[in-house]
PDB file of N, CA and C in Angstrom:
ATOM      1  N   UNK A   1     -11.536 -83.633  75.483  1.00  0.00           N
ATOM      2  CA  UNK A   1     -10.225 -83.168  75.072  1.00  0.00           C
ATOM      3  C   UNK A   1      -9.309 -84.340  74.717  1.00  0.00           C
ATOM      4  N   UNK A   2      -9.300 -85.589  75.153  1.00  0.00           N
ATOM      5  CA  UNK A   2      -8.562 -86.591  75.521  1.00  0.00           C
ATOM      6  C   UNK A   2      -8.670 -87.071  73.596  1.00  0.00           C
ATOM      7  N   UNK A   3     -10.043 -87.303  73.425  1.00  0.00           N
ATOM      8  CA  UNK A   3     -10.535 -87.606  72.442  1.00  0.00           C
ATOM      9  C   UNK A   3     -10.195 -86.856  71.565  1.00  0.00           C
ATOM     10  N   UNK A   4     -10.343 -86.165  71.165  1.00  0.00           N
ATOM     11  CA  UNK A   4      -9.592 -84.871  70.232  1.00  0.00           C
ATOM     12  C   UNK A   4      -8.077 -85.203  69.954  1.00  0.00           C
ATOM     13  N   UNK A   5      -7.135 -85.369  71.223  1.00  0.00           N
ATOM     14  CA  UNK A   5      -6.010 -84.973  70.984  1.00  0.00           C
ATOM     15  C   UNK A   5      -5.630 -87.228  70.366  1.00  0.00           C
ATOM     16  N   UNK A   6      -6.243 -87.625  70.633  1.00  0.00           N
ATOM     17  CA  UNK A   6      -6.235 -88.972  70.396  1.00  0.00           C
ATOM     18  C   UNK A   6      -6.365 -88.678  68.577  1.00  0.00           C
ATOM     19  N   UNK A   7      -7.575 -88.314  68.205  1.00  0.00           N
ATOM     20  CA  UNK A   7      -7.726 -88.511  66.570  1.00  0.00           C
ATOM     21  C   UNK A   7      -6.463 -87.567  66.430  1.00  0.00           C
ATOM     22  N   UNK A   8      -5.887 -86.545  66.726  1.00  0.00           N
ATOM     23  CA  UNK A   8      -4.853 -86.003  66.082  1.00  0.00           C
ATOM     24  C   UNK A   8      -3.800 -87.249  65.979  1.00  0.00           C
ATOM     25  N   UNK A   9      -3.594 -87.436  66.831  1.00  0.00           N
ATOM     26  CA  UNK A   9      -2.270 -88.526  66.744  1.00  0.00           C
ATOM     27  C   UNK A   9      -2.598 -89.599  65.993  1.00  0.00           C
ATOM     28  N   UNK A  10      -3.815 -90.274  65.395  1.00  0.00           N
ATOM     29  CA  UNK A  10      -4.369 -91.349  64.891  1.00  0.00           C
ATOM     30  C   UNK A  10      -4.222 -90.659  63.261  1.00  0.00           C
ATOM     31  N   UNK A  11      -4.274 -89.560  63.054  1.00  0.00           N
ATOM     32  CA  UNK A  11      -4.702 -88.794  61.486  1.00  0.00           C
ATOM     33  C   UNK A  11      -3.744 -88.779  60.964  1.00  0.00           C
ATOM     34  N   UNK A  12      -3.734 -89.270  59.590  1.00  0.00           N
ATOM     35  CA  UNK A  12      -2.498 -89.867  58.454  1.00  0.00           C
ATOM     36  C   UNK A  12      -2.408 -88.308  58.081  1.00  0.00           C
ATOM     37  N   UNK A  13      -1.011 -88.230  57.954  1.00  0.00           N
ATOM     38  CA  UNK A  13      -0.574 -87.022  58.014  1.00  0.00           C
ATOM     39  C   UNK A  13      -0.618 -87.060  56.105  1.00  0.00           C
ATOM     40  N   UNK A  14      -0.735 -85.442  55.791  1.00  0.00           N
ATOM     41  CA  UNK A  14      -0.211 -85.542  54.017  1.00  0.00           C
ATOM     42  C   UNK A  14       0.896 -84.731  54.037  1.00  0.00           C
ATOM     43  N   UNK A  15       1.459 -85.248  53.203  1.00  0.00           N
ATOM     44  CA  UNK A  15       2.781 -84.747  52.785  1.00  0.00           C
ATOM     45  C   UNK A  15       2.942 -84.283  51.411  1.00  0.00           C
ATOM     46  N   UNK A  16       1.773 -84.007  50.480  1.00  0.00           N
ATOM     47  CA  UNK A  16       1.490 -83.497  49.168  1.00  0.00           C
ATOM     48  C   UNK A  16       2.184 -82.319  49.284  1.00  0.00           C
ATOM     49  N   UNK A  17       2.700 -82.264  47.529  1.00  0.00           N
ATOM     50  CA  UNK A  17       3.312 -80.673  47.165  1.00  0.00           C
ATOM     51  C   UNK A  17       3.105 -80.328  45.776  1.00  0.00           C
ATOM     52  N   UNK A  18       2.654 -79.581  45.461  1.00  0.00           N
ATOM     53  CA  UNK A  18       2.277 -79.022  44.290  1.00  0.00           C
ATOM     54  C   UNK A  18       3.107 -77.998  43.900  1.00  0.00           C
ATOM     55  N   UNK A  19       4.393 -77.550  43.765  1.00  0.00           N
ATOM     56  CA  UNK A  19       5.014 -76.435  43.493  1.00  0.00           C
ATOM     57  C   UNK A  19       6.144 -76.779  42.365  1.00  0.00           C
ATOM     58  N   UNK A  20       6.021 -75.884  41.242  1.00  0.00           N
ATOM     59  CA  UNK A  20       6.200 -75.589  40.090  1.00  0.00           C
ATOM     60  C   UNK A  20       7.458 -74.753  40.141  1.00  0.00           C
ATOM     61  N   UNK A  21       8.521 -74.812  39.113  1.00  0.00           N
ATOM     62  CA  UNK A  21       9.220 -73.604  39.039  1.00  0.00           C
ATOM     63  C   UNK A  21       9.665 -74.480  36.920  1.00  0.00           C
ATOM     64  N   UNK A  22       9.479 -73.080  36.371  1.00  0.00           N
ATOM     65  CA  UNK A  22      10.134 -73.295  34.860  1.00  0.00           C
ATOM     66  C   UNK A  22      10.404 -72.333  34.800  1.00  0.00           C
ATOM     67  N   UNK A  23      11.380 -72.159  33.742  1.00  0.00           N
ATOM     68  CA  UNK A  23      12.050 -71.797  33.081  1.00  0.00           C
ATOM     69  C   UNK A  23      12.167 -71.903  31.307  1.00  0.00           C
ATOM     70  N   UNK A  24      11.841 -70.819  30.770  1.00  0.00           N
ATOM     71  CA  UNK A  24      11.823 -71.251  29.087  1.00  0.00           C
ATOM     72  C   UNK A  24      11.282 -70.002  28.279  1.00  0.00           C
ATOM     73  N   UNK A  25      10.966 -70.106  27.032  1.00  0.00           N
ATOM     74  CA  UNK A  25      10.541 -69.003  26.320  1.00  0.00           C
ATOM     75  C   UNK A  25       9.150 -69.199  26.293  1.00  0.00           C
ATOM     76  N   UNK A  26       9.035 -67.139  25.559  1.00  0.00           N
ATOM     77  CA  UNK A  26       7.220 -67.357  25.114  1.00  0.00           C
ATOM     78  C   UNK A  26       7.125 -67.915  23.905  1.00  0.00           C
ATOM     79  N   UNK A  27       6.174 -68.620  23.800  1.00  0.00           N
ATOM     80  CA  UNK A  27       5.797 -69.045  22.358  1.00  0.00           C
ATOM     81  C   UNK A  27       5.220 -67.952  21.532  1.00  0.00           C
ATOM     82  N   UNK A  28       4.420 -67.583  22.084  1.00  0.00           N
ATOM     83  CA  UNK A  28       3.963 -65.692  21.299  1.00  0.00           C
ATOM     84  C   UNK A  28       3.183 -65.074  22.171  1.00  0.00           C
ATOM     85  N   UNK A  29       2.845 -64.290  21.879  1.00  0.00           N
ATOM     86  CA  UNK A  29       2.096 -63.116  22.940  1.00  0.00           C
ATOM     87  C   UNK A  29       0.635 -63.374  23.589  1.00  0.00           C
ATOM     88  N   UNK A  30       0.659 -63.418  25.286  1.00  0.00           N
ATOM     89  CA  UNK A  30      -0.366 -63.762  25.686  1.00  0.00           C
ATOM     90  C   UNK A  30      -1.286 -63.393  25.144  1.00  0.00           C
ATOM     91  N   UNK A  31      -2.946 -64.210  25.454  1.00  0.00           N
ATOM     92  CA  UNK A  31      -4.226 -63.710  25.257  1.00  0.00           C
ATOM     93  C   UNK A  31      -4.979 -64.188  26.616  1.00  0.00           C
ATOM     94  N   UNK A  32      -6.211 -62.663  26.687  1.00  0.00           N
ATOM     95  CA  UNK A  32      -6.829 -62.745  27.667  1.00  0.00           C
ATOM     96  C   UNK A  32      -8.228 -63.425  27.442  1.00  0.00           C
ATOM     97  N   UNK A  33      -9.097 -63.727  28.536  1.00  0.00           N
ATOM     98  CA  UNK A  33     -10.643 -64.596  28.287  1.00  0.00           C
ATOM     99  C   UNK A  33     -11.038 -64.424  29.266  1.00  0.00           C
ATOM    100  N   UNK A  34     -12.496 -63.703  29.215  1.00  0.00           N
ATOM    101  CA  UNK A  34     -13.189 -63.973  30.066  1.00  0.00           C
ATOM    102  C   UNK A  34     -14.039 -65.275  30.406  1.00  0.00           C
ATOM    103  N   UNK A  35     -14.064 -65.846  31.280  1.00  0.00           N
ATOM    104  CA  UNK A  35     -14.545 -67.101  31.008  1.00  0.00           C
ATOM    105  C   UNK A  35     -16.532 -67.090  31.692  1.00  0.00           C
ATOM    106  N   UNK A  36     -17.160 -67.396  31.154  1.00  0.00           N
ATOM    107  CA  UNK A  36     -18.632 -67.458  31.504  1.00  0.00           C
ATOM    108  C   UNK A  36     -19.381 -67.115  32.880  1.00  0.00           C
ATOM    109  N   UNK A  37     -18.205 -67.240  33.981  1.00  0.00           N
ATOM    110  CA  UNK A  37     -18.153 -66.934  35.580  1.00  0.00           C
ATOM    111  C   UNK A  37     -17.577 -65.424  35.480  1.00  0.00           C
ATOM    112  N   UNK A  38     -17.586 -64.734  34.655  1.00  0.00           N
ATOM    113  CA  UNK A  38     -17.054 -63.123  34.653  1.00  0.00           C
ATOM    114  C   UNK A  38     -15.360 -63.593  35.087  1.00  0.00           C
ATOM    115  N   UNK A  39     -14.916 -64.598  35.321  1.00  0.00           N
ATOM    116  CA  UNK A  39     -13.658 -64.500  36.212  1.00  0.00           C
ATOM    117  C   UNK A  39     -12.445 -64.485  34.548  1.00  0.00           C
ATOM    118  N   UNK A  40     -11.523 -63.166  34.977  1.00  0.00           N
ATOM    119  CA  UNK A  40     -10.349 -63.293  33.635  1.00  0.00           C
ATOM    120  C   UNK A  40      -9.187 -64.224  33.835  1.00  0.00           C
ATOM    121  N   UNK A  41      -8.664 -64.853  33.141  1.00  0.00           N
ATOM    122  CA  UNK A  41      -7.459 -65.576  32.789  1.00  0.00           C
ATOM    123  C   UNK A  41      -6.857 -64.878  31.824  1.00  0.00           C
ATOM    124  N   UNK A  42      -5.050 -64.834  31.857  1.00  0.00           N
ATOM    125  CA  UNK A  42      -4.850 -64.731  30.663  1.00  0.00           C
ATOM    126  C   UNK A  42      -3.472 -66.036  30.840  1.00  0.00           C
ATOM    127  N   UNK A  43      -3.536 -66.137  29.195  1.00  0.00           N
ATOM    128  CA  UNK A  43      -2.807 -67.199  28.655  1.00  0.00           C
ATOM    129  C   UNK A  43      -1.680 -67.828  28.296  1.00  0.00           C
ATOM    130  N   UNK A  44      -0.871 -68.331  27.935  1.00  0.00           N
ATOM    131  CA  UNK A  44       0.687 -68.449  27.133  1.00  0.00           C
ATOM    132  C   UNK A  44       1.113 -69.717  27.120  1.00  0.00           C
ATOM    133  N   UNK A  45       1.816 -69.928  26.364  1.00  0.00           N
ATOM    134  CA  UNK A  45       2.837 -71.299  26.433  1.00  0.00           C
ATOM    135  C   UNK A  45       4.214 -71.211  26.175  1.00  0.00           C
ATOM    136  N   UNK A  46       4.684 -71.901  27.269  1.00  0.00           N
ATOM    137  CA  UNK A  46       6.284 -71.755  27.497  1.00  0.00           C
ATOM    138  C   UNK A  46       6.702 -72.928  26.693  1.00  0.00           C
ATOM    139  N   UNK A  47       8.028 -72.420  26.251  1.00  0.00           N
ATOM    140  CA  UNK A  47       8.886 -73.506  25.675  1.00  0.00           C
ATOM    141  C   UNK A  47      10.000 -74.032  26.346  1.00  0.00           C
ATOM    142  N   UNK A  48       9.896 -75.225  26.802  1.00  0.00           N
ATOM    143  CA  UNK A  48      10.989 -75.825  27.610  1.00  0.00           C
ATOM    144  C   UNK A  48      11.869 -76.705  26.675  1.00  0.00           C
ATOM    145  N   UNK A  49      13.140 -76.797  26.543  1.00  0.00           N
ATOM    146  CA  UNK A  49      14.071 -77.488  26.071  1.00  0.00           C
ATOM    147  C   UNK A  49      14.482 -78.377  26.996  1.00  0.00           C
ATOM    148  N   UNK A  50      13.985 -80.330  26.360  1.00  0.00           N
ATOM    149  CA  UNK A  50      14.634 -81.427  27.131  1.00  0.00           C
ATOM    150  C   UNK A  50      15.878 -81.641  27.292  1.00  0.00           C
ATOM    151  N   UNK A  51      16.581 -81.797  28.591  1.00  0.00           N
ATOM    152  CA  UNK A  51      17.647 -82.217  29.081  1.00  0.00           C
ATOM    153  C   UNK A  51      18.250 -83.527  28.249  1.00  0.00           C
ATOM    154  N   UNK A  52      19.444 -83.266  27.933  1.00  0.00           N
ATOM    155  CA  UNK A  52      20.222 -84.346  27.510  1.00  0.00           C
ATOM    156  C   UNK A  52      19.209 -85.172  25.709  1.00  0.00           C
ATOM    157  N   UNK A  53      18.318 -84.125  25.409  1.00  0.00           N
ATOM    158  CA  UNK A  53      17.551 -84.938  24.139  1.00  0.00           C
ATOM    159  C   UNK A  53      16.709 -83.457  23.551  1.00  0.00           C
ATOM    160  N   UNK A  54      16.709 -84.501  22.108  1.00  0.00           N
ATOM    161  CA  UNK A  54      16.283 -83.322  21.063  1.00  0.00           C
ATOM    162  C   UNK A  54      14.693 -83.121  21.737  1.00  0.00           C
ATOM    163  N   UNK A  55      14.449 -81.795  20.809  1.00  0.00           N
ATOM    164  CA  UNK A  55      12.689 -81.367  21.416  1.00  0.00           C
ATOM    165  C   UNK A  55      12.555 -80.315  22.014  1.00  0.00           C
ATOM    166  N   UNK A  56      11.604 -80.108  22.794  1.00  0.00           N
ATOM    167  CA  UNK A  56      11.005 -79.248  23.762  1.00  0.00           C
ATOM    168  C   UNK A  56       9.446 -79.993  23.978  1.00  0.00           C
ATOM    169  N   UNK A  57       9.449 -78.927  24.965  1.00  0.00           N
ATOM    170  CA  UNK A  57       8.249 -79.505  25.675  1.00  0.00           C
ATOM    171  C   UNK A  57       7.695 -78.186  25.391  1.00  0.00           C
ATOM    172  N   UNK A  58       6.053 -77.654  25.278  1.00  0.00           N
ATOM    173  CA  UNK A  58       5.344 -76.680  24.993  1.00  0.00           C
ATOM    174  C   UNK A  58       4.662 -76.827  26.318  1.00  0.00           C
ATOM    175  N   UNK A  59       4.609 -76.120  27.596  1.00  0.00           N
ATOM    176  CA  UNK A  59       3.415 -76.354  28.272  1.00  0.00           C
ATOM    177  C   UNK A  59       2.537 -74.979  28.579  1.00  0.00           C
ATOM    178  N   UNK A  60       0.971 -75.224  28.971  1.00  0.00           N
ATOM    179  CA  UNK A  60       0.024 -74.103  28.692  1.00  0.00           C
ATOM    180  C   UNK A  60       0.201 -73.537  30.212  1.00  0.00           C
ATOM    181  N   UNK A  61       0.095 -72.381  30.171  1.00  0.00           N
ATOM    182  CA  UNK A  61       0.069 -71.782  31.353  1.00  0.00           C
ATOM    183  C   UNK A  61      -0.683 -70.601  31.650  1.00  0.00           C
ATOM    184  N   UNK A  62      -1.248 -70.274  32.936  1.00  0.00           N
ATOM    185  CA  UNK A  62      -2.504 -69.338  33.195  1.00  0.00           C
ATOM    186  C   UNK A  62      -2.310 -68.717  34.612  1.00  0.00           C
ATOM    187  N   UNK A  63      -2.535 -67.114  33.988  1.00  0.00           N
ATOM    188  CA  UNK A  63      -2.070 -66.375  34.791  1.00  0.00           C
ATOM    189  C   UNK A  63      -3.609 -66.059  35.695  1.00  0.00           C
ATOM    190  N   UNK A  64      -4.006 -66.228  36.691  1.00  0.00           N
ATOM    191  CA  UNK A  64      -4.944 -65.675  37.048  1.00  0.00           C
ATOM    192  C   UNK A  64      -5.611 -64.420  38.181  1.00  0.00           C
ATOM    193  N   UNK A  65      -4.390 -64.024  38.882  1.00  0.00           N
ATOM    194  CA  UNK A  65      -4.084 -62.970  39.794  1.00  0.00           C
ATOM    195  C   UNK A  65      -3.875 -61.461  39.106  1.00  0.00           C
ATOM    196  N   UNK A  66      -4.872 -60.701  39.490  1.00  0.00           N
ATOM    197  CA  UNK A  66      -4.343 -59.566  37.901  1.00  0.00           C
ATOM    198  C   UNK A  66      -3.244 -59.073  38.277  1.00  0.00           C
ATOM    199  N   UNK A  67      -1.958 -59.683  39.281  1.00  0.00           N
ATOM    200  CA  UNK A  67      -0.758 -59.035  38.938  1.00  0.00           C
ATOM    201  C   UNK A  67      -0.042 -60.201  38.023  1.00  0.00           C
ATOM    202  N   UNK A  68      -0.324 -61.147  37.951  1.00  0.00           N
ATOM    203  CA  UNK A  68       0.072 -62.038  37.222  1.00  0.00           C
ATOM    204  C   UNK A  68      -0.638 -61.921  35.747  1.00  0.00           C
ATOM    205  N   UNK A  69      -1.404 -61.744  35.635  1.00  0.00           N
ATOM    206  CA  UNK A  69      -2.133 -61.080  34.087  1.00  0.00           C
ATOM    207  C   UNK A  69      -1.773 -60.282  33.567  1.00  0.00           C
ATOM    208  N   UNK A  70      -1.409 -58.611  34.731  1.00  0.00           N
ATOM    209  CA  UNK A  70      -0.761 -58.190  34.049  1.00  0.00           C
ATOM    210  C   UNK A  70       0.321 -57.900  33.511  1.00  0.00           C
ATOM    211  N   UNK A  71       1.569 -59.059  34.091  1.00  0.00           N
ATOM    212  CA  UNK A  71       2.584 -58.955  33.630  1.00  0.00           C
ATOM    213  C   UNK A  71       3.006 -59.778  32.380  1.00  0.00           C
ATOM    214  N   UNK A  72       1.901 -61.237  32.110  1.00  0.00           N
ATOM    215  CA  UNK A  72       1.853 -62.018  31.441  1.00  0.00           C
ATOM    216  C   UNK A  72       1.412 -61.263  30.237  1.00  0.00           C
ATOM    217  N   UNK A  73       0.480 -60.345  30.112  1.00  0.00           N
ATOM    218  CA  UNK A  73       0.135 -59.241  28.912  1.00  0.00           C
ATOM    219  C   UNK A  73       1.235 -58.722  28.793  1.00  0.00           C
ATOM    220  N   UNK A  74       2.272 -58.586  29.331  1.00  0.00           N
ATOM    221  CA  UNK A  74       3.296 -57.318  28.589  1.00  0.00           C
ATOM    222  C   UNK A  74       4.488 -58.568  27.908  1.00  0.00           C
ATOM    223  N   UNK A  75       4.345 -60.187  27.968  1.00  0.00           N
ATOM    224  CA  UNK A  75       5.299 -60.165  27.347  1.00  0.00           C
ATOM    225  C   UNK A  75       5.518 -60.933  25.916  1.00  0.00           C
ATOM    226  N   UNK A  76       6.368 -60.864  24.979  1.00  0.00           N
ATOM    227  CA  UNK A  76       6.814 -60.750  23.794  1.00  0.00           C
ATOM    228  C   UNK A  76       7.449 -62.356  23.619  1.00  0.00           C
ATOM    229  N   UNK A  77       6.782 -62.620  22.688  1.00  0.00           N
ATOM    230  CA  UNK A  77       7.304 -63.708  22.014  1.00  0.00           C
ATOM    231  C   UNK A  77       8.651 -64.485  21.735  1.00  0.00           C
ATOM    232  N   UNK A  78       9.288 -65.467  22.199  1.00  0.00           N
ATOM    233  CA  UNK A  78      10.537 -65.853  22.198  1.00  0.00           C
ATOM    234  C   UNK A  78      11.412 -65.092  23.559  1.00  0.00           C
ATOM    235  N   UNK A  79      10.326 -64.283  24.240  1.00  0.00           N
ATOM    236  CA  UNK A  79      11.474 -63.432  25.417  1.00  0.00           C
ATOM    237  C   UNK A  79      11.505 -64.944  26.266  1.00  0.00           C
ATOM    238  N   UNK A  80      12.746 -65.004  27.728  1.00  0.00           N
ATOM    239  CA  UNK A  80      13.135 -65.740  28.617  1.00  0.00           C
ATOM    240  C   UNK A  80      12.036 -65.098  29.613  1.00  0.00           C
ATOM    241  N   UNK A  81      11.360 -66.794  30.049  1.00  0.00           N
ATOM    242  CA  UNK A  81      10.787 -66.473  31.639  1.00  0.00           C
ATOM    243  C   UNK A  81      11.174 -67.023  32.542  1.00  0.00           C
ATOM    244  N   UNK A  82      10.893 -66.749  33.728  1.00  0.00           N
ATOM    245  CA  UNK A  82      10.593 -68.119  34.585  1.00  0.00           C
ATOM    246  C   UNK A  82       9.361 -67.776  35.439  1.00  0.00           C
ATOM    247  N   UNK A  83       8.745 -69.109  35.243  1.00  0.00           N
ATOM    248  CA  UNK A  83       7.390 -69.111  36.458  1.00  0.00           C
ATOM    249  C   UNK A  83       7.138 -70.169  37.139  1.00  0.00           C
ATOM    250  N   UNK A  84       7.106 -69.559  38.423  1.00  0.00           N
ATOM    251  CA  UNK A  84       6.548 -70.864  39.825  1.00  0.00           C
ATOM    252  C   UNK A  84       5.080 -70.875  40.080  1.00  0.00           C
ATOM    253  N   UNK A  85       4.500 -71.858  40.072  1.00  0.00           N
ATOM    254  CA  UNK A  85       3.078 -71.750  40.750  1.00  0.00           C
ATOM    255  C   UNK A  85       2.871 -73.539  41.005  1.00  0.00           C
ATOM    256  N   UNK A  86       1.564 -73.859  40.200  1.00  0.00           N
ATOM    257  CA  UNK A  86       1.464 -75.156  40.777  1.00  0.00           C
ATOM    258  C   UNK A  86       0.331 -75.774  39.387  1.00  0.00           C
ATOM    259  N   UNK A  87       0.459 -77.167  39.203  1.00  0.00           N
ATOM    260  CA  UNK A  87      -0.088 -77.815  38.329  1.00  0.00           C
ATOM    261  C   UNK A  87      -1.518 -77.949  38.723  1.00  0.00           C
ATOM    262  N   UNK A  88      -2.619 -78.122  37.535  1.00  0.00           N
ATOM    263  CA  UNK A  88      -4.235 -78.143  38.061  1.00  0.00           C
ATOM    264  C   UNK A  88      -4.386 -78.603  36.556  1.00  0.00           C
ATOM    265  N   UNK A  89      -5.446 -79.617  37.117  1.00  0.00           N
ATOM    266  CA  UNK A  89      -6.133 -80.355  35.817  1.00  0.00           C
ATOM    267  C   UNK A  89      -7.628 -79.540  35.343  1.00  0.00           C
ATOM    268  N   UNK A  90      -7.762 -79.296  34.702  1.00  0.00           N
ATOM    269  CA  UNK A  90      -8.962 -77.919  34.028  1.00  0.00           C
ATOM    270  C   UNK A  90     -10.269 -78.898  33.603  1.00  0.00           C
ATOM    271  N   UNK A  91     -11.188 -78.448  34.204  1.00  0.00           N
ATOM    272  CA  UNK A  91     -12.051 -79.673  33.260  1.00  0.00           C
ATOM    273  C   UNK A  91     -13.786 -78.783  32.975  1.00  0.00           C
ATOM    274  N   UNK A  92     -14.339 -78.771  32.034  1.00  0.00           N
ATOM    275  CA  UNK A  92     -15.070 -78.102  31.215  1.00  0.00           C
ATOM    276  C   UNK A  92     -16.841 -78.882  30.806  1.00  0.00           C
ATOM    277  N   UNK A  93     -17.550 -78.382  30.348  1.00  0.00           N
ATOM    278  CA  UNK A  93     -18.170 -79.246  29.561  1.00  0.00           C
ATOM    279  C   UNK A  93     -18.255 -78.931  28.334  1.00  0.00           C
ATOM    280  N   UNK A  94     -17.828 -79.565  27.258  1.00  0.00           N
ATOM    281  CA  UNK A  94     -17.762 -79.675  25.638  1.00  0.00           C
ATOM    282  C   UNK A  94     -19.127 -79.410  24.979  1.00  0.00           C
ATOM    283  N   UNK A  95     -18.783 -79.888  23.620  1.00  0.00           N
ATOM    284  CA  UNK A  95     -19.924 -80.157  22.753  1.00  0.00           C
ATOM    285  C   UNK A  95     -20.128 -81.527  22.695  1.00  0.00           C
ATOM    286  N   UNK A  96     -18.971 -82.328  23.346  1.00  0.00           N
ATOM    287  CA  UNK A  96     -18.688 -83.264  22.979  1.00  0.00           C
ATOM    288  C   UNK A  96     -19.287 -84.540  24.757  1.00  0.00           C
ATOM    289  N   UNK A  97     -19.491 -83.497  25.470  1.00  0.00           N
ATOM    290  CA  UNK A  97     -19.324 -84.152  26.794  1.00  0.00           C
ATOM    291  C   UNK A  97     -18.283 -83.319  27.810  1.00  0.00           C
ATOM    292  N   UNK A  98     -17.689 -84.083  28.889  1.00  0.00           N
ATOM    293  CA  UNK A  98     -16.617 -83.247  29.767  1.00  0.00           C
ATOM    294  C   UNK A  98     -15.170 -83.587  29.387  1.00  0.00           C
ATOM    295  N   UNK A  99     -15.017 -82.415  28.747  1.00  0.00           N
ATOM    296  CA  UNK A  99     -13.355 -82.328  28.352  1.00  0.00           C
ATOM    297  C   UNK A  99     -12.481 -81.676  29.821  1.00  0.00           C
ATOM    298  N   UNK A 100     -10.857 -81.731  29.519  1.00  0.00           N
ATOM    299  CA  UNK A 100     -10.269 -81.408  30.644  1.00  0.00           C
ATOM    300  C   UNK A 100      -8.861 -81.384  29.676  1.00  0.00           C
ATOM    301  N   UNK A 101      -8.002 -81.052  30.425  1.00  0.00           N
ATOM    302  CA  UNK A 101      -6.528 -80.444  30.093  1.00  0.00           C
ATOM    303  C   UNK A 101      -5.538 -79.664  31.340  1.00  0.00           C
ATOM    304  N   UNK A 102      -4.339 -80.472  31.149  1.00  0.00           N
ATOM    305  CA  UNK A 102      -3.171 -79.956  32.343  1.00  0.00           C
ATOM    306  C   UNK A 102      -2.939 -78.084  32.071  1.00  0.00           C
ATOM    307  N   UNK A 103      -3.100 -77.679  32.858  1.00  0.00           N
ATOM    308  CA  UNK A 103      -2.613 -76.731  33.258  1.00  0.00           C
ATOM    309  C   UNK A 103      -1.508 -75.759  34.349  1.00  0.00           C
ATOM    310  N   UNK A 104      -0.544 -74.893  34.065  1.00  0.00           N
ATOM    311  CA  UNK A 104       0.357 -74.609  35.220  1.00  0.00           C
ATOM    312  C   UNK A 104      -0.252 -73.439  35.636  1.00  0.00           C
ATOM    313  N   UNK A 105      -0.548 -73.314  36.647  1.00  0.00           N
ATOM    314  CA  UNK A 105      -1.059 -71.919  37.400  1.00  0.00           C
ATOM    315  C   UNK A 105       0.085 -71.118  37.863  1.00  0.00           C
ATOM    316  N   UNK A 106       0.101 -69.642  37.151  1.00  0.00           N
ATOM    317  CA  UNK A 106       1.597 -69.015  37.845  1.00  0.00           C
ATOM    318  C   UNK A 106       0.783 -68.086  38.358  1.00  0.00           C
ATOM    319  N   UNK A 107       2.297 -68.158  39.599  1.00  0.00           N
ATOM    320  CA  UNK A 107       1.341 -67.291  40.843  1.00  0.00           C
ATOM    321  C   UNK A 107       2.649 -66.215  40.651  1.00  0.00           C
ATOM    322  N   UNK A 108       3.981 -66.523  39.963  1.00  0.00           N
ATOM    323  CA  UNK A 108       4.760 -65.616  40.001  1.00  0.00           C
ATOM    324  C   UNK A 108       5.370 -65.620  38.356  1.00  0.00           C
ATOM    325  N   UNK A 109       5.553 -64.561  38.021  1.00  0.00           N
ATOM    326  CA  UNK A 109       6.084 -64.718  36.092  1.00  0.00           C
ATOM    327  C   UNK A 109       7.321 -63.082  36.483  1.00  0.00           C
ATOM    328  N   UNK A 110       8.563 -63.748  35.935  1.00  0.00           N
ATOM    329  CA  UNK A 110       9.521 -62.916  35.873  1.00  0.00           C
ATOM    330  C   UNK A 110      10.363 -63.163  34.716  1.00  0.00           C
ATOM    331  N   UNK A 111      11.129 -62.128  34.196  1.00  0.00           N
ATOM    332  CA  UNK A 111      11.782 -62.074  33.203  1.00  0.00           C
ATOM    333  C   UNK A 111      13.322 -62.591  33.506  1.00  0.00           C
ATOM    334  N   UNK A 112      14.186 -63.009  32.789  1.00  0.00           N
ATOM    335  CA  UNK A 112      15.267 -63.551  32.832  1.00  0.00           C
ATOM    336  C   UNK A 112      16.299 -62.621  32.322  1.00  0.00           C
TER     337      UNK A 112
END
């Protein structure tokens, strides 16, 4: 027991956080995919407008909870969202070799 409670107190604690919140428009109307594991995603990209500078930012985002799919299917192009979830790097194998790409995982999608 002594030993036990020793490595607890010795173990580098983490303090990691992965949590997401945006805000922005749809770019156009989700699409769904089954991906080769039977498992569905569906799709979209939000448009974020930079603070204090011209632009936007486009980022891809993936709904994968079918209450999150199916709310991501009902919405319309240029409508206001906001979604919280958490960032994940996607990685594949190509034609080319192993490709990969940032992704936002929403675990919550609501209308504005």
């Amino acid at each position: 027991m002594a030993k036990e409670k020793n490595a607890v107190d010795n173990a580098e604690l983490d303090h990691s956080l992965n949590d997401i919140l945006l805000r922005g428009r749809i770019s156009a109307p989700a699409t769904q995919k089954e991906l080769p594991s039977g498992d569905k995603v569906v799709e979209f990209r939000l448009i974020i407008s930079r603070d204090k500078r011209d632009g936007v930012d486009t980022l891809d985002i993936a709904a994968w909870s079918a209450r999150s799919r199916r709310t991501a299917l009902t919405l319309k192009a240029d409508e206001w969202i906001e979604v919280s979830g958490s960032v994940h790097r996607r990685f594949w194998k190509g034609a080319t070799g192993t490709a990969s790409r940032w992704q936002i995982e929403a675990v919550e999608i609501a209308r504005l």
